[in-house]
Protein backbone atom coordinates (compact mmCIF):
# COMPACT_ATOMS: atom_id res chain seq x y z
CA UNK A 1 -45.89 175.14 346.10
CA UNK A 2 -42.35 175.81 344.69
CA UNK A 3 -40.90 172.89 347.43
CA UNK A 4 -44.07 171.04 346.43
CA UNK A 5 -43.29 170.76 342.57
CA UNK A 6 -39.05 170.17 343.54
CA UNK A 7 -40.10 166.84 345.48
CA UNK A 8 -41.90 165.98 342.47
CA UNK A 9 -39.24 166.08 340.12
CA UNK A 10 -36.87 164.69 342.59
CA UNK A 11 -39.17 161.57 343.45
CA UNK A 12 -40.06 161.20 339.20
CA UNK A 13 -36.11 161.57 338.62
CA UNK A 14 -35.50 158.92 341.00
CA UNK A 15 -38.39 156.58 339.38
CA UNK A 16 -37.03 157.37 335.77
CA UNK A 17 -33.45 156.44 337.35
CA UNK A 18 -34.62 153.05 338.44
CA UNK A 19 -36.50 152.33 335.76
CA UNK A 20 -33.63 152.34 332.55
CA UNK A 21 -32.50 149.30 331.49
CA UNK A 22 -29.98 147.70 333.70
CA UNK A 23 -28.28 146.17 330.97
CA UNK A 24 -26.73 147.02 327.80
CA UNK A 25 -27.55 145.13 324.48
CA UNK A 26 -24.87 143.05 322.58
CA UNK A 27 -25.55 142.30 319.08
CA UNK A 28 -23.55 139.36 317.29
CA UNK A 29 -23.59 138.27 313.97
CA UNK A 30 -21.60 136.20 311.71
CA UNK A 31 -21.50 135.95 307.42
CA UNK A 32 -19.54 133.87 304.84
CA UNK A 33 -18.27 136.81 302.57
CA UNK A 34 -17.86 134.12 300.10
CA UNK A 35 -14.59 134.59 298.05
CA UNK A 36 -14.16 138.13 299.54
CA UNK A 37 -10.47 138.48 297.38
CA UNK A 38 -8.37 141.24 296.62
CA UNK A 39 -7.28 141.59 292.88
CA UNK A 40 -3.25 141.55 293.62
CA UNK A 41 -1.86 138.18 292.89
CA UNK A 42 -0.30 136.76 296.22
CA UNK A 43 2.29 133.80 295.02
CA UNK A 44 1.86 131.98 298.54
CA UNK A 45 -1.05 131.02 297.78
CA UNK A 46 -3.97 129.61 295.31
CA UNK A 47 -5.98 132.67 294.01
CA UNK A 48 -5.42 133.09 290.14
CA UNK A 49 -9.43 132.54 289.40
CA UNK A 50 -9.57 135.82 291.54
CA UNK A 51 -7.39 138.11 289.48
CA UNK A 52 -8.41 140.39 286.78
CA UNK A 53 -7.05 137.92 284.20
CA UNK A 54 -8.18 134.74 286.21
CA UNK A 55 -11.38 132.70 285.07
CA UNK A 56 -13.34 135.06 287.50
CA UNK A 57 -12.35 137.93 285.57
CA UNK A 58 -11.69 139.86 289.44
CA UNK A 59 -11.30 143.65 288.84
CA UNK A 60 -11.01 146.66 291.05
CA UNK A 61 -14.90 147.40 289.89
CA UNK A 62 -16.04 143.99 291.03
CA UNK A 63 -14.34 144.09 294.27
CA UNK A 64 -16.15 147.53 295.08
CA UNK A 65 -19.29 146.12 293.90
CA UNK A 66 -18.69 143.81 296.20
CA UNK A 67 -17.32 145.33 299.26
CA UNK A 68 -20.24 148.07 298.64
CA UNK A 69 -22.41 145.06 298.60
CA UNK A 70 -21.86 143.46 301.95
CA UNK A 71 -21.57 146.73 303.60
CA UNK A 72 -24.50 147.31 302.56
CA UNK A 73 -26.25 144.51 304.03
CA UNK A 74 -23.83 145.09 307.81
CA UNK A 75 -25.13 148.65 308.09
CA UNK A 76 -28.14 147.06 308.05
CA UNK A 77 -28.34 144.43 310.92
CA UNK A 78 -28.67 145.89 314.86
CA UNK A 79 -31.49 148.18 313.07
CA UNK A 80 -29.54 150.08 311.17
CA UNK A 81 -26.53 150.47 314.07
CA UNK A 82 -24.63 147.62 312.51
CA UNK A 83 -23.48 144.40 314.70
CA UNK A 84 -21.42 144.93 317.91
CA UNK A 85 -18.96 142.08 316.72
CA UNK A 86 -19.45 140.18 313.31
CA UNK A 87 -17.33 137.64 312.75
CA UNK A 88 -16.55 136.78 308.79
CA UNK A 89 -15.31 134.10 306.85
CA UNK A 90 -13.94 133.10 302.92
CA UNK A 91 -11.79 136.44 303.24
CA UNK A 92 -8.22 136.61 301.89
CA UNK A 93 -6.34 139.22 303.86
CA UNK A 94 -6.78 141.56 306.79
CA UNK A 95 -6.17 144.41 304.50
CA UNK A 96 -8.88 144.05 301.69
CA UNK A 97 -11.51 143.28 304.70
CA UNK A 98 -9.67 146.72 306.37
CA UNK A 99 -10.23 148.25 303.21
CA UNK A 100 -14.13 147.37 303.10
CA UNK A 101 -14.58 148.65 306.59
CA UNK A 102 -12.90 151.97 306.46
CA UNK A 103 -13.74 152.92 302.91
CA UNK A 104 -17.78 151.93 303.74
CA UNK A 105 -18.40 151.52 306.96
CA UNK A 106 -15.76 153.83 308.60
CA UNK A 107 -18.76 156.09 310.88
CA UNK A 108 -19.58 152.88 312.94
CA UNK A 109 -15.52 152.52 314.17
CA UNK A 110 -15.22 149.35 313.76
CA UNK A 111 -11.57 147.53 314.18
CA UNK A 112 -10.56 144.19 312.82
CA UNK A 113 -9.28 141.06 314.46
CA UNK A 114 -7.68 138.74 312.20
CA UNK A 115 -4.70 135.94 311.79
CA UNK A 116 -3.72 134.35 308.58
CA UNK A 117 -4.63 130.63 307.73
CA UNK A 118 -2.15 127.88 306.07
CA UNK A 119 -5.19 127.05 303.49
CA UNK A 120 -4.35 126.87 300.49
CA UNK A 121 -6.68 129.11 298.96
CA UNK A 122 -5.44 131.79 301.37
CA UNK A 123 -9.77 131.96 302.91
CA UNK A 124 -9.29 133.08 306.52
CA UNK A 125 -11.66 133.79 309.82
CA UNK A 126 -11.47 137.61 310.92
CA UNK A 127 -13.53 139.55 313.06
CA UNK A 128 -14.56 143.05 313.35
CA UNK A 129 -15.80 144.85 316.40
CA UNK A 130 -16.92 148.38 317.75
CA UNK A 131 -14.03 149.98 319.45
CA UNK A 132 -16.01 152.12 322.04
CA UNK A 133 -17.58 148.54 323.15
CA UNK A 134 -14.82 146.10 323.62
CA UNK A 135 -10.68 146.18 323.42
CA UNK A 136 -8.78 143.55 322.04
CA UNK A 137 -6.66 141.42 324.63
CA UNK A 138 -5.18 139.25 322.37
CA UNK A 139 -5.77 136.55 319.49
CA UNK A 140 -5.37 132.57 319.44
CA UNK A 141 -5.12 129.99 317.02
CA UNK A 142 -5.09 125.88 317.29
CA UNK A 143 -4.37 124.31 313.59
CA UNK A 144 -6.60 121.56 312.39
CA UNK A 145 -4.76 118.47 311.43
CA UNK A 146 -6.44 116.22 309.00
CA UNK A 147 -6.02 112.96 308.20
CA UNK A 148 -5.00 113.33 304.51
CA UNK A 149 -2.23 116.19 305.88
CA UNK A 150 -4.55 118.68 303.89
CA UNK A 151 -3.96 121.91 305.36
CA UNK A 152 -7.56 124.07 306.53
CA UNK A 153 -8.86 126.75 308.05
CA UNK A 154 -7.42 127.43 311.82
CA UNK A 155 -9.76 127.79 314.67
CA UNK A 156 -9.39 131.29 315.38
CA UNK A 157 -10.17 132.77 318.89
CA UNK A 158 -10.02 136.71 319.88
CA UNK A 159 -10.26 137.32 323.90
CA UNK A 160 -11.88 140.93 324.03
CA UNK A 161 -12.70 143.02 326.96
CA UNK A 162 -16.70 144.80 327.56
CA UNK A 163 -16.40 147.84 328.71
CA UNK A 164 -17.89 146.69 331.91
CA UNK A 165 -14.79 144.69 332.11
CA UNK A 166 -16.30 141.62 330.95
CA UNK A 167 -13.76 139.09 329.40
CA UNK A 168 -15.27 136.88 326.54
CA UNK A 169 -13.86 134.49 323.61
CA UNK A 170 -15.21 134.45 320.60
CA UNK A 171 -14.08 131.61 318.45
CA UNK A 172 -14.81 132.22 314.43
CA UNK A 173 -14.90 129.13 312.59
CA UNK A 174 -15.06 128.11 308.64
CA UNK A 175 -14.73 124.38 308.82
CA UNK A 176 -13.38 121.73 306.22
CA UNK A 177 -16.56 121.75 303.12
CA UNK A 178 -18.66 118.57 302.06
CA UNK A 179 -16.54 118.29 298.65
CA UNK A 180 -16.56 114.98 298.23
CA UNK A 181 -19.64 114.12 299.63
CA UNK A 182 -21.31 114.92 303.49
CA UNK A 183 -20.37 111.36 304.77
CA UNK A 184 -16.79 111.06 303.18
CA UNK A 185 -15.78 113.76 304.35
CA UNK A 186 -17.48 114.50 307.87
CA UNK A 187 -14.24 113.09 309.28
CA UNK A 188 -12.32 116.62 308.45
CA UNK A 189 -15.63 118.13 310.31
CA UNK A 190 -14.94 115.95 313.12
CA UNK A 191 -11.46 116.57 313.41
CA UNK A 192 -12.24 120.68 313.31
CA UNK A 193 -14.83 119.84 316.26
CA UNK A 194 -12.21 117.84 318.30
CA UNK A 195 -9.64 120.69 317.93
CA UNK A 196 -12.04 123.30 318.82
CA UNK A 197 -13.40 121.56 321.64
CA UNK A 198 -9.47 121.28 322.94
CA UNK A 199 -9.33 125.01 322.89
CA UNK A 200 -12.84 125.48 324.56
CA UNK A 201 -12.12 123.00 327.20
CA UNK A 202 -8.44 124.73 328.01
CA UNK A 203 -10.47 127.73 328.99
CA UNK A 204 -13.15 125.67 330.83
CA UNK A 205 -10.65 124.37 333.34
CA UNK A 206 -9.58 127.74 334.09
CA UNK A 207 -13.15 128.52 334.96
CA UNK A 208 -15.96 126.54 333.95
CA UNK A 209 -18.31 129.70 333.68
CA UNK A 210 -16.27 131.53 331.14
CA UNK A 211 -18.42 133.97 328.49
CA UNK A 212 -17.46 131.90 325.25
CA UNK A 213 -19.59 133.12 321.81
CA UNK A 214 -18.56 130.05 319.06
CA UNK A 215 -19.83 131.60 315.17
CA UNK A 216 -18.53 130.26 311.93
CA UNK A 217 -19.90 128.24 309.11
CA UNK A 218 -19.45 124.52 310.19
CA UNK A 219 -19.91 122.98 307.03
CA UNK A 220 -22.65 120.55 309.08
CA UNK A 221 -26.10 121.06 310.70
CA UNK A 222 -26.98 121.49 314.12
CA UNK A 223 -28.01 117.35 314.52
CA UNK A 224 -24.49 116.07 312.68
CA UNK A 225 -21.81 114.47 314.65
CA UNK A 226 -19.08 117.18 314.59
CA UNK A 227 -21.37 119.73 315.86
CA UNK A 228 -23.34 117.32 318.26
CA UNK A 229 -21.61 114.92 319.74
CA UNK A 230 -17.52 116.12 319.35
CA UNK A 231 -18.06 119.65 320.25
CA UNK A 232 -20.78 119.00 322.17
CA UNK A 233 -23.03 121.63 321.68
CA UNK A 234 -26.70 120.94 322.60
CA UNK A 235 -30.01 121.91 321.35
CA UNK A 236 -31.59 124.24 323.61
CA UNK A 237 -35.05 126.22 323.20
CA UNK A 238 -36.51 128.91 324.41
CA UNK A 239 -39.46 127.29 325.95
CA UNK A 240 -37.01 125.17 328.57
CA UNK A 241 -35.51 128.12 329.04
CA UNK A 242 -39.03 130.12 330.78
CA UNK A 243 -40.34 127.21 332.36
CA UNK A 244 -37.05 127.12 334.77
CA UNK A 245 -34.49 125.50 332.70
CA UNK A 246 -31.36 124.95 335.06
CA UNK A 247 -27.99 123.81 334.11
CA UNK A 248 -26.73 120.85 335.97
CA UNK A 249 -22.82 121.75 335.46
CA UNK A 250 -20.55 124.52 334.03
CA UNK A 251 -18.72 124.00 331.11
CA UNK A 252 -21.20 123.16 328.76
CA UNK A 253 -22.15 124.55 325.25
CA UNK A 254 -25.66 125.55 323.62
CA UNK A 255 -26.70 125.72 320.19
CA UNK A 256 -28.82 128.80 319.58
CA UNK A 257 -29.26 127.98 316.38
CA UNK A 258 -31.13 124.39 317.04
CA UNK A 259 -34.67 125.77 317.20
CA UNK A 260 -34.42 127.61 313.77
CA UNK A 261 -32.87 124.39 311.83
CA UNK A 262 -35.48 122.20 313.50
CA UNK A 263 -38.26 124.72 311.38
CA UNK A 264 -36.93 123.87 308.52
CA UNK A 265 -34.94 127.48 308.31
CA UNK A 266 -31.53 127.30 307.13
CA UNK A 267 -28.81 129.53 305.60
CA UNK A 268 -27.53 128.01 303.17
CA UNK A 269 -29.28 125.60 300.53
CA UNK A 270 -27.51 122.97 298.70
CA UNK A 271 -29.82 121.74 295.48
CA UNK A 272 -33.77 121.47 297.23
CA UNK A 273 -32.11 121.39 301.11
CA UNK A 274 -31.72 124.38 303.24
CA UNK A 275 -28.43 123.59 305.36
CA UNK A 276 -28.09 125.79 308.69
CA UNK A 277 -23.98 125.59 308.04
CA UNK A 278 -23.47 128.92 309.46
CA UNK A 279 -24.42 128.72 313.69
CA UNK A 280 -24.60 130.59 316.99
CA UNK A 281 -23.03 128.05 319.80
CA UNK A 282 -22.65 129.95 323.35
CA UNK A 283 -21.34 128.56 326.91
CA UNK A 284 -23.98 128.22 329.78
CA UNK A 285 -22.44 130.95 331.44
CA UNK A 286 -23.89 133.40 327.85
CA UNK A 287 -27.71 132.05 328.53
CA UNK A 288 -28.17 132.84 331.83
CA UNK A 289 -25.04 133.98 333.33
CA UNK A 290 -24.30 136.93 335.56
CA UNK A 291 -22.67 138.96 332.73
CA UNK A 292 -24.62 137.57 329.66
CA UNK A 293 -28.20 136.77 329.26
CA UNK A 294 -29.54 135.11 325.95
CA UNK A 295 -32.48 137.80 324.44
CA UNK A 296 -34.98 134.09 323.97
CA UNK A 297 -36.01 133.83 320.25
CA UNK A 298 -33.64 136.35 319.03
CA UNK A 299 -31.51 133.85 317.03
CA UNK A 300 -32.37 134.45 313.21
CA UNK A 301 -31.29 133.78 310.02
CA UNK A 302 -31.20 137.57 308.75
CA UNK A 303 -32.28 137.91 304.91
CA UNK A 304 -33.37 141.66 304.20
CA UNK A 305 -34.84 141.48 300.57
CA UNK A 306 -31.40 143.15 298.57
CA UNK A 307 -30.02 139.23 299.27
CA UNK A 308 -32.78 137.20 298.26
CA UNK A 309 -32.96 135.97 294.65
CA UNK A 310 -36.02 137.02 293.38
CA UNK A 311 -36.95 134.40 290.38
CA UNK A 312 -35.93 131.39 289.09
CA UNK A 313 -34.41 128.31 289.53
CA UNK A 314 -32.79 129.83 292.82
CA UNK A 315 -36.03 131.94 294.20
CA UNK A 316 -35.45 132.33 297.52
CA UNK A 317 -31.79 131.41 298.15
CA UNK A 318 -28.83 134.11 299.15
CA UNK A 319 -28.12 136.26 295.88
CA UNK A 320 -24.14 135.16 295.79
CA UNK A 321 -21.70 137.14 293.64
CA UNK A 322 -21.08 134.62 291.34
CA UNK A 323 -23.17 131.78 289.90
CA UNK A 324 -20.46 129.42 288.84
CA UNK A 325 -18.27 131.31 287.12
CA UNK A 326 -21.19 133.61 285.45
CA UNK A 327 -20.82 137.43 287.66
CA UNK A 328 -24.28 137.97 288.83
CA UNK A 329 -22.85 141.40 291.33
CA UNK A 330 -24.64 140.08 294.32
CA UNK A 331 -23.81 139.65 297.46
CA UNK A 332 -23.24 136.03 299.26
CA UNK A 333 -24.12 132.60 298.72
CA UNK A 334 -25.12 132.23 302.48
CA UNK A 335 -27.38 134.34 304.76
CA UNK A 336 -26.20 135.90 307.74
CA UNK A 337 -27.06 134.72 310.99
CA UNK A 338 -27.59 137.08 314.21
CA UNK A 339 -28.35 137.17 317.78
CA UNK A 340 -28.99 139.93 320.72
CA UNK A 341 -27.67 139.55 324.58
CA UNK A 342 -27.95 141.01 327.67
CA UNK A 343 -24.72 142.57 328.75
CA UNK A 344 -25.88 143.00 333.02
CA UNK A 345 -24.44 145.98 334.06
CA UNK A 346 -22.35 145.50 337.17
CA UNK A 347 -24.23 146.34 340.57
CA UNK A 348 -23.32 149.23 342.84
């Protein structure tokens, strides 16, 4: 009986064994921190409004409100475990996004990836990531020229490392805004897309099945030129993907985010519009690749009730920090976006 009840366990140890997950779960997100300043003047660049005696009226209180704010809403995403890598935007320095991560979200270990940007308001790209998942390799940047010799935001790149020894790129993005109109001034867009699509293309020709994750705010939808046709990125859905979908060459990119803007979702809204600026874009090798596998349908535009305006003229919309210049304490004027991903485990 004893021998009896040993084969047992052995033979449900061995069925337990084979049935865990043979992957492990990466969970990406990107936000717009929208004017996510420190209150120290910095005389390299443009940010008066965001000083205690600018028109913003910027204090140390504000800027923990603030920091508090989007922690808040970080801790939140991954249920509750906070994202694997979330890449930010409209932040002014490494140190006061540092300073937001250690002094509020220091028990999920993150660390912070981050190069400075010749724009004039000082708003760069950064990244932050969980150090017991990934090591930093290095970081890149290619400079977007525009026409009008305005300088912008760079395409910034970080090459990480799984701990499966997995290499990936993750390029974080803010490109060139719609002042001026969405026509006039889609050719700064374009000129973003062509630079990015450089960089992408560099590591393509190394090898065309490289893991490349592309997050930002893009200042255009899904359908618009610079997203479309210059980088290239193409709508894909779920549904091609379970009825066999195959990809006829490497080197390609999919939107994730296509499926959600062609609801009608979006994360951002501009007067009566929702505008999905802020976007997902993965290489073929992320969907169904032998590292990476797309989770279908887990693309979303991630709005937990603290960031929703409640009433009003703006029901609905992200609750931003300021409206204008009138200090509402909230958090963003654009939603998050997130997705999940297979990471395969490698095979014995």
């Amino acid at each position: 009986m004893k021998n009896f009840f040993l084969g047992f366990i052995f033979i449900l140890g061995s069925i337990l064994v084979r049935c865990q997950p043979q992957y492990d779960t990466l969970y990406l997100a990107f936000w717009n921190q929208e004017n996510l300043f420190d209150t120290i003047d910095d005389p390299s660049i443009d940010d008066e409004a965001f000083l205690p005696n600018g028109e913003m009226e910027w204090t140390e209180d504000r800027l923990d409100k603030k920091m508090y704010n989007l922690a808040r809403i970080i801790r939140k995403m991954n249920d509750g475990n906070g994202p694997d890598i979330l890449g930010v935007c409209e932040v002014e320095n490494q140190a006061v996004l540092d300073d937001m991560v250690n002094r509020f979200l220091s028990d999920l270990e993150y660390k912070s990836a981050y190069l400075e940007s010749p724009d004039n308001r000082g708003i760069d790209n950064g990244l932050i990531f969980k150090k017991e998942k990934f090591k930093l390799l290095n970081v890149q940047a290619d400079t977007v020229y525009l026409a009008d010799g305005w300088p912008t935001r760079l395409i910034y790149g970080a090459n990480l490392l799984t701990s499966e020894n997995k290499k990936i790129t993750v390029f974080v993005n803010h490109w060139p805004s719609r002042s001026g109109g969405q026509k006039e001034s889609e050719p700064k867009r374009i000129a973003a897309a062509h630079t990015l699509r450089s960089a992408v293309d560099r590591i393509f020709q190394a090898d065309s099945n490289s893991n490349i994750f592309i997050i930002g705010d893009f200042n255009d939808d899904p359908v618009n030129v610079s997203v479309l046709e210059t980088l290239k990125a193409h709508p894909i859905k779920c549904d091609s993907l379970n009825s066999g979908y195959e990809f006829s060459s490497g080197s390609e990119l999919f939107n994730l985010s296509y499926e959600s803007y062609e609801k009608g979702e979006g994360s951002f809204k501009y007067k009566d519009a929702w505008n999905m600026l802020d976007q997902i874009i993965v290489s073929g090798s992320i969907i169904v690749g032998d590292d990476f596998n797309y989770i279908c349908n887990s693309f979303e535009v991630f709005k937990p009730e603290l960031i929703i305006t409640r009433s009003g003229q703006y029901e609905g919309t992200p609750f931003p920090t300021y409206g204008g210049r009138r200090y509402l304490g909230g958090y963003s004027d654009h939603f998050p976006v997130v997705s999940k991903f297979k990471i395969l485990r490698n095979s014995d």
